[in-house]
Protein backbone atom coordinates (compact mmCIF):
# COMPACT_ATOMS: atom_id res chain seq x y z
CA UNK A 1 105.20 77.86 91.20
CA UNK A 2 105.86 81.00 93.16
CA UNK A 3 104.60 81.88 96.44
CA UNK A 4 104.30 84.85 99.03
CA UNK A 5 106.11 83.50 102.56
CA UNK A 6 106.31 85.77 105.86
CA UNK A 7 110.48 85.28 105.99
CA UNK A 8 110.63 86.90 109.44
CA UNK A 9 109.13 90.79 111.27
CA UNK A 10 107.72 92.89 108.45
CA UNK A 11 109.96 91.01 105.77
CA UNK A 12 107.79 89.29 102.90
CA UNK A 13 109.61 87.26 100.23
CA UNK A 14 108.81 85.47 97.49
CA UNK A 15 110.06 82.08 96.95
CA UNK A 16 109.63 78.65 94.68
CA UNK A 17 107.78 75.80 95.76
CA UNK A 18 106.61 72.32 94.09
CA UNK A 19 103.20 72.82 91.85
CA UNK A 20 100.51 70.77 93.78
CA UNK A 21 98.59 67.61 92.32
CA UNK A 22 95.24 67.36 93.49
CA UNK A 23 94.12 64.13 95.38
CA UNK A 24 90.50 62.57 96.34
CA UNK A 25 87.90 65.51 96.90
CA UNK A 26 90.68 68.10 95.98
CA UNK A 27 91.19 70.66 93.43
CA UNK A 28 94.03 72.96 92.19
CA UNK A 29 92.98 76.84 91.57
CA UNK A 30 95.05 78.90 89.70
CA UNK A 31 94.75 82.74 91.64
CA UNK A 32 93.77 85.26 89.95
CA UNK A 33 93.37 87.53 93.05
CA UNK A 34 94.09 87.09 96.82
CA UNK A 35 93.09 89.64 99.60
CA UNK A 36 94.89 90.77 102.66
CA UNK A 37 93.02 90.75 105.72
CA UNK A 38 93.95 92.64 108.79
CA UNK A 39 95.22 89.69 110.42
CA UNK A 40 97.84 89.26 108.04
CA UNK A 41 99.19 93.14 108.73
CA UNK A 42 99.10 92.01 112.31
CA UNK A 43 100.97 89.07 111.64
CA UNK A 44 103.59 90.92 109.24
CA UNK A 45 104.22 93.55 111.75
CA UNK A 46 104.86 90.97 114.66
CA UNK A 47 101.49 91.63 116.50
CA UNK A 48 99.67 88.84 115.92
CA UNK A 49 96.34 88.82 118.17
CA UNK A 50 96.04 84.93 117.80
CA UNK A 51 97.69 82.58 120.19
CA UNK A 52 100.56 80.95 118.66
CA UNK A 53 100.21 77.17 118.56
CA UNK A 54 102.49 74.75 120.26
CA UNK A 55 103.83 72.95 117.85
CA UNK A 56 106.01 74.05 115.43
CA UNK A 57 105.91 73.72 111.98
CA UNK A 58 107.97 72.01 109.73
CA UNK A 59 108.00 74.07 106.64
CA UNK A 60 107.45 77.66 105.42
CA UNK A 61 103.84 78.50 104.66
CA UNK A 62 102.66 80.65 102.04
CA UNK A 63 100.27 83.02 102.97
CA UNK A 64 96.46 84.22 101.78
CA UNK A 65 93.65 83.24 103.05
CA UNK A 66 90.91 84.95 100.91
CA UNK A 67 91.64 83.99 97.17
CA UNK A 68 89.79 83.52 94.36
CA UNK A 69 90.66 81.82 91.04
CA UNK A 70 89.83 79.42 88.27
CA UNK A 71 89.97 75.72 88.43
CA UNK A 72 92.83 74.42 87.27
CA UNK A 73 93.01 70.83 87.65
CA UNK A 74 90.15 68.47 89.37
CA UNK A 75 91.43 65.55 91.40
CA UNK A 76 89.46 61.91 91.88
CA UNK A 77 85.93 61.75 93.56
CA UNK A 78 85.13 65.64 92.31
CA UNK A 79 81.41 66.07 90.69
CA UNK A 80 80.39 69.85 91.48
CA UNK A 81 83.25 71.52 89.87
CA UNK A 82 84.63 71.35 86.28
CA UNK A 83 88.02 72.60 85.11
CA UNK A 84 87.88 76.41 83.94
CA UNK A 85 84.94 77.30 86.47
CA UNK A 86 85.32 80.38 88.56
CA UNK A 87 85.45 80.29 92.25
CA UNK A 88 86.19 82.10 95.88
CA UNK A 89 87.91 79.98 98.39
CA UNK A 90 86.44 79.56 101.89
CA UNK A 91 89.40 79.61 104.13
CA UNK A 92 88.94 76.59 106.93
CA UNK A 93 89.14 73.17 106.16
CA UNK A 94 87.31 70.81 108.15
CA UNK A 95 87.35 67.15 108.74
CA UNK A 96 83.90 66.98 107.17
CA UNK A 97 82.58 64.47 109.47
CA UNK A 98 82.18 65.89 112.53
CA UNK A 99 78.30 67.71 113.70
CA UNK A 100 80.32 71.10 112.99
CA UNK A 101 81.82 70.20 109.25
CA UNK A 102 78.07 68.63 108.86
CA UNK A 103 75.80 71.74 109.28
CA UNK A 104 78.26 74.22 107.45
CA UNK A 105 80.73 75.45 110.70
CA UNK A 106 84.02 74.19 108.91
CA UNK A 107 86.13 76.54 111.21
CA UNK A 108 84.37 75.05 114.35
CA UNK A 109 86.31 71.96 113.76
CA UNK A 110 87.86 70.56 116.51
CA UNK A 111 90.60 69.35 113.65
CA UNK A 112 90.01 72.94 111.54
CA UNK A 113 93.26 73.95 109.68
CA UNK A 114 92.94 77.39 108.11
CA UNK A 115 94.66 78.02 104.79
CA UNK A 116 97.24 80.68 104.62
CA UNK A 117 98.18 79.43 108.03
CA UNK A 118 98.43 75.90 108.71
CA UNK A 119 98.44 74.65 104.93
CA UNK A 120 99.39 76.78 101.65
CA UNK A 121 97.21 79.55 101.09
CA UNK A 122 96.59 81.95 98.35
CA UNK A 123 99.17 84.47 97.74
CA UNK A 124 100.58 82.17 95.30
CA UNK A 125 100.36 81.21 91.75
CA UNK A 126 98.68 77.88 92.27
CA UNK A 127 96.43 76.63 95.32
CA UNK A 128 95.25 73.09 96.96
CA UNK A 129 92.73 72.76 98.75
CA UNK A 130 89.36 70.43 99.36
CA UNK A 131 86.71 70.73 96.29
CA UNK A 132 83.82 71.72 98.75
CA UNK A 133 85.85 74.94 99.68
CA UNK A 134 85.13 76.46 96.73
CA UNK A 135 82.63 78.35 96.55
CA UNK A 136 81.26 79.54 92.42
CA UNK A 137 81.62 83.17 91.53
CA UNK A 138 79.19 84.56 89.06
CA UNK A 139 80.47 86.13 85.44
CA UNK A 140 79.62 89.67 86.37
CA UNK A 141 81.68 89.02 89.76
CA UNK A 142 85.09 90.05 89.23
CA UNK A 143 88.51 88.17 90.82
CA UNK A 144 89.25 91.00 92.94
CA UNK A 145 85.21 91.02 94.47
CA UNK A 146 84.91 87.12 95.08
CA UNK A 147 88.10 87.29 97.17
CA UNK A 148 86.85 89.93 99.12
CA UNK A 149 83.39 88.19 99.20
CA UNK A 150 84.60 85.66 101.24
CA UNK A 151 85.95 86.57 104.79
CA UNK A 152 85.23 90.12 104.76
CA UNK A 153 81.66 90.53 103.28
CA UNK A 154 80.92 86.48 104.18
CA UNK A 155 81.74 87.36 108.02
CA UNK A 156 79.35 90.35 107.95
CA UNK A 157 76.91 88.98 106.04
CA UNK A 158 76.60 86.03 108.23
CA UNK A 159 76.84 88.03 111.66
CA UNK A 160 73.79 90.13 110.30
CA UNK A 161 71.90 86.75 109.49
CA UNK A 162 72.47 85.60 112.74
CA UNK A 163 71.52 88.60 114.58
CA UNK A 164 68.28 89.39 113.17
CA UNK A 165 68.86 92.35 111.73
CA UNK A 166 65.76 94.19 110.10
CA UNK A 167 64.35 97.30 109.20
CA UNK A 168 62.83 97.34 112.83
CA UNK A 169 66.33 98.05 114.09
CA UNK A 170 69.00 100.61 115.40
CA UNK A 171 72.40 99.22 114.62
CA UNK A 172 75.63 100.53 115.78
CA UNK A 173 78.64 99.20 114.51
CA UNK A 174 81.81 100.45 115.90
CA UNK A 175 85.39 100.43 113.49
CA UNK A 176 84.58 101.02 109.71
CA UNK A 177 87.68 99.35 108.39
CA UNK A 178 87.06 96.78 105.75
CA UNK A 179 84.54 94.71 107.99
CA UNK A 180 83.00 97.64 109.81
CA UNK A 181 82.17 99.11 106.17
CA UNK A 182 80.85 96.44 105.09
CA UNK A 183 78.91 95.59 107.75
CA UNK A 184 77.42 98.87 107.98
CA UNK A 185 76.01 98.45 104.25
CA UNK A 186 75.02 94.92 104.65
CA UNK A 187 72.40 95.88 107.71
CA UNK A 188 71.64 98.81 105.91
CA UNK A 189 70.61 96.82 103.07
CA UNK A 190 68.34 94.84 105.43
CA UNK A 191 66.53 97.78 105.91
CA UNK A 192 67.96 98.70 109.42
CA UNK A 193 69.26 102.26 110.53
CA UNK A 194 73.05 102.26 111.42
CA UNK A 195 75.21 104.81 113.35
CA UNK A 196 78.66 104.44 112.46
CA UNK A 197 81.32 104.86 115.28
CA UNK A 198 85.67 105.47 114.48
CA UNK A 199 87.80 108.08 114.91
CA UNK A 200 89.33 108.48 111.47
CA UNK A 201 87.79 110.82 109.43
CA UNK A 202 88.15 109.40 106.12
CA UNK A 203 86.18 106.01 106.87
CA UNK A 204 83.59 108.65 108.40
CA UNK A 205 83.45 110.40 104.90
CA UNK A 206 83.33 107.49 103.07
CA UNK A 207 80.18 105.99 104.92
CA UNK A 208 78.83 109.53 104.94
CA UNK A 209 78.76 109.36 101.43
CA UNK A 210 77.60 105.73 101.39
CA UNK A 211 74.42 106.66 102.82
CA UNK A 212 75.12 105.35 106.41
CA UNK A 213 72.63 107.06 108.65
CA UNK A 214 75.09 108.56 111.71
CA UNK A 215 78.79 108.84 111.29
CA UNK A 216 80.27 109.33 115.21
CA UNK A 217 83.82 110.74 115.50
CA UNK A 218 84.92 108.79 118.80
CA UNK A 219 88.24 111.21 119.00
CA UNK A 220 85.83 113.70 119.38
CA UNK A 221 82.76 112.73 121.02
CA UNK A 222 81.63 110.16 123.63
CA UNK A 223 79.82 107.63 121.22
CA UNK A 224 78.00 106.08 123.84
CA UNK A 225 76.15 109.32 124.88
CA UNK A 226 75.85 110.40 121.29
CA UNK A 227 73.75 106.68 120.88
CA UNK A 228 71.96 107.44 123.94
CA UNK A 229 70.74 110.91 123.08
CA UNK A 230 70.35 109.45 118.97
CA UNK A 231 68.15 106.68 120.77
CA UNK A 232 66.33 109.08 123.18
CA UNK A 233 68.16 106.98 126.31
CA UNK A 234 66.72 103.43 125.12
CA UNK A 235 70.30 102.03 123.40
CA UNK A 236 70.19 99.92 120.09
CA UNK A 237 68.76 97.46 119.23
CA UNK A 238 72.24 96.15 117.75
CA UNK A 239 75.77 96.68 118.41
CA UNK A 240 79.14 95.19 116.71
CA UNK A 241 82.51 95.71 117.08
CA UNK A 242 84.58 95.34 114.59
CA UNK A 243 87.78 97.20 115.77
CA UNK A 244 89.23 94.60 118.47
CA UNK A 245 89.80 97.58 120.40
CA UNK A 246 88.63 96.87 124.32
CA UNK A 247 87.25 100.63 124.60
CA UNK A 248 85.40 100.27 121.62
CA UNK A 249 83.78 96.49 122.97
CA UNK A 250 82.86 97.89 126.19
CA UNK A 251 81.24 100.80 124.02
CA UNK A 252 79.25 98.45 122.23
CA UNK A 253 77.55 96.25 125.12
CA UNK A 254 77.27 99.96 126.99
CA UNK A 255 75.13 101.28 123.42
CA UNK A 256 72.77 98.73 123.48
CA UNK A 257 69.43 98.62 125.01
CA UNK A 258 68.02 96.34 127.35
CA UNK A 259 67.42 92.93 125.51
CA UNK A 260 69.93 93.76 122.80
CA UNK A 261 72.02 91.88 120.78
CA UNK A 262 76.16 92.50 120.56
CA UNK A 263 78.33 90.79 118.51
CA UNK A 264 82.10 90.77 118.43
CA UNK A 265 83.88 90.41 114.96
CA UNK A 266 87.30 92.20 115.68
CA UNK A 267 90.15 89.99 117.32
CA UNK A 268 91.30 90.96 120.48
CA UNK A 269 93.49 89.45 123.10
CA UNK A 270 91.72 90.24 126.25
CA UNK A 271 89.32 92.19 127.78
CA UNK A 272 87.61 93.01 130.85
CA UNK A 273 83.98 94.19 131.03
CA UNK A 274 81.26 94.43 133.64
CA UNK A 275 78.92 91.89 133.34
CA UNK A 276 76.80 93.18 136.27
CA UNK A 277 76.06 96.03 134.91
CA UNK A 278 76.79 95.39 130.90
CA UNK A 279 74.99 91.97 130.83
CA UNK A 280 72.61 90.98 133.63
């Protein structure tokens, strides 16, 4: 089979590799679509926000770590799949044992591996991984939507969940990239209203036209005072960041009212904030 490997800075090639044989509990997907994350553009252009791990690893990894697919081949012990089925891969692979793998928090395994990273991912023509990674796709769900169902819309989707969001809420959700977008429709869908914060114009269009309630040009405007006067001084109710970007975090726990909820979602590699006055 072919695969996508990072060969060294902003160089991509594409290279042969064995075709994998599914063991116990594992299944080969053939991709039929495999989306690129921001991560990976950080990665590719040498910036990579994650720490890099000590050891070092013994052979070239292909990358992708939001495919989708069909089952190709079904190895011993699998009963919830059958070959031909349609499915979106989840991306970290647990030890399935521990209290995390147990209640659904595969990548808060101590022993996580993430595909795409430590083991093969999906930007390749054939894919191994564990049987309960896969998650079914619907028929009316194309390739191209269950890959980006996964980290982007799954993330979001889950982050609203856990915050609460409802039509009793402000939201503010600052960076409309891919997640920020999404995010913004997801708590919209739940009913709340959202103010949308970034500074480039075009993702400000788009959510304008998506029927996103506030669209805040933060190259032009202080988006903290435009929340505060939207909010008549009180703050939302909910604020995520999606960018990474330090300004933009300390923007979000300065939006959001007393009692408020904040969620980070973009990576970042440090930041300082003032917990004083941001959190006490």
């Amino acid at each position: 089979m072919h695969g996508v490997v990072l060969a060294s800075k902003k160089r991509v090639d594409v290279r042969e590799f064995p075709d994998p044989y599914p063991g116990p509990n594992e299944v080969v997907i053939e991709t039929k679509a495999s989306a690129l994350c921001r991560s990976d553009l950080s990665t590719y252009h040498g910036e990579s926000v994650l720490e890099e791990k000590d050891e070092k690893k013994e052979e070239v990894i292909i990358l992708g770590h939001e495919p989708c697919g069909i089952v190709k081949e079904i190895g011993p012990n699998v009963k919830d799949l059958e070959e031909g089925e349609r499915v979106a891969v989840y991306l970290a692979i647990g030890c399935s044992h521990c209290k995390y793998c147990r209640s659904g928090y595969f990548m808060l395994c101590p022993k996580r591996k993430c595909i795409g990273d430590d083991v093969h991912g999906g930007n390749a023509d054939l894919l191994l991984v564990p049987a309960e990674n896969c998650l079914k796709i619907p028929e009316g769900m194309s390739f191209v939507e269950g890959a980006l169902s996964t980290d982007k819309v799954g993330t979001l989707y889950h982050a609203v969940k856990r915050l609460g969001i409802s039509g009793r809420d402000k939201v503010a959700i600052f960076g409309v990239g891919p997640m920020g977008s999404v995010g913004a429709l997801i708590a919209k869908a739940f009913g709340a209203v959202v103010y949308v914060v970034d500074s480039v114009e075009s993702r400000l269009y788009l959510m304008n036209k998506l029927g996103i309630d506030q669209q805040i040009d933060a190259s032009q405007y202080d988006p903290v005072k435009v929340i505060q006067d939207l909010t008549k001084g009180e703050g939302v109710d909910v604020a995520i960041d999606c960018s990474g970007n330090p300004i933009a975090e300390n923007n979000a726990l300065n939006s959001v009212k007393k009692l408020g909820r904040v969620a980070f979602i973009g990576e970042s590699k440090k930041l300082v904030i003032d917990p004083s006055n941001q959190l006490i």
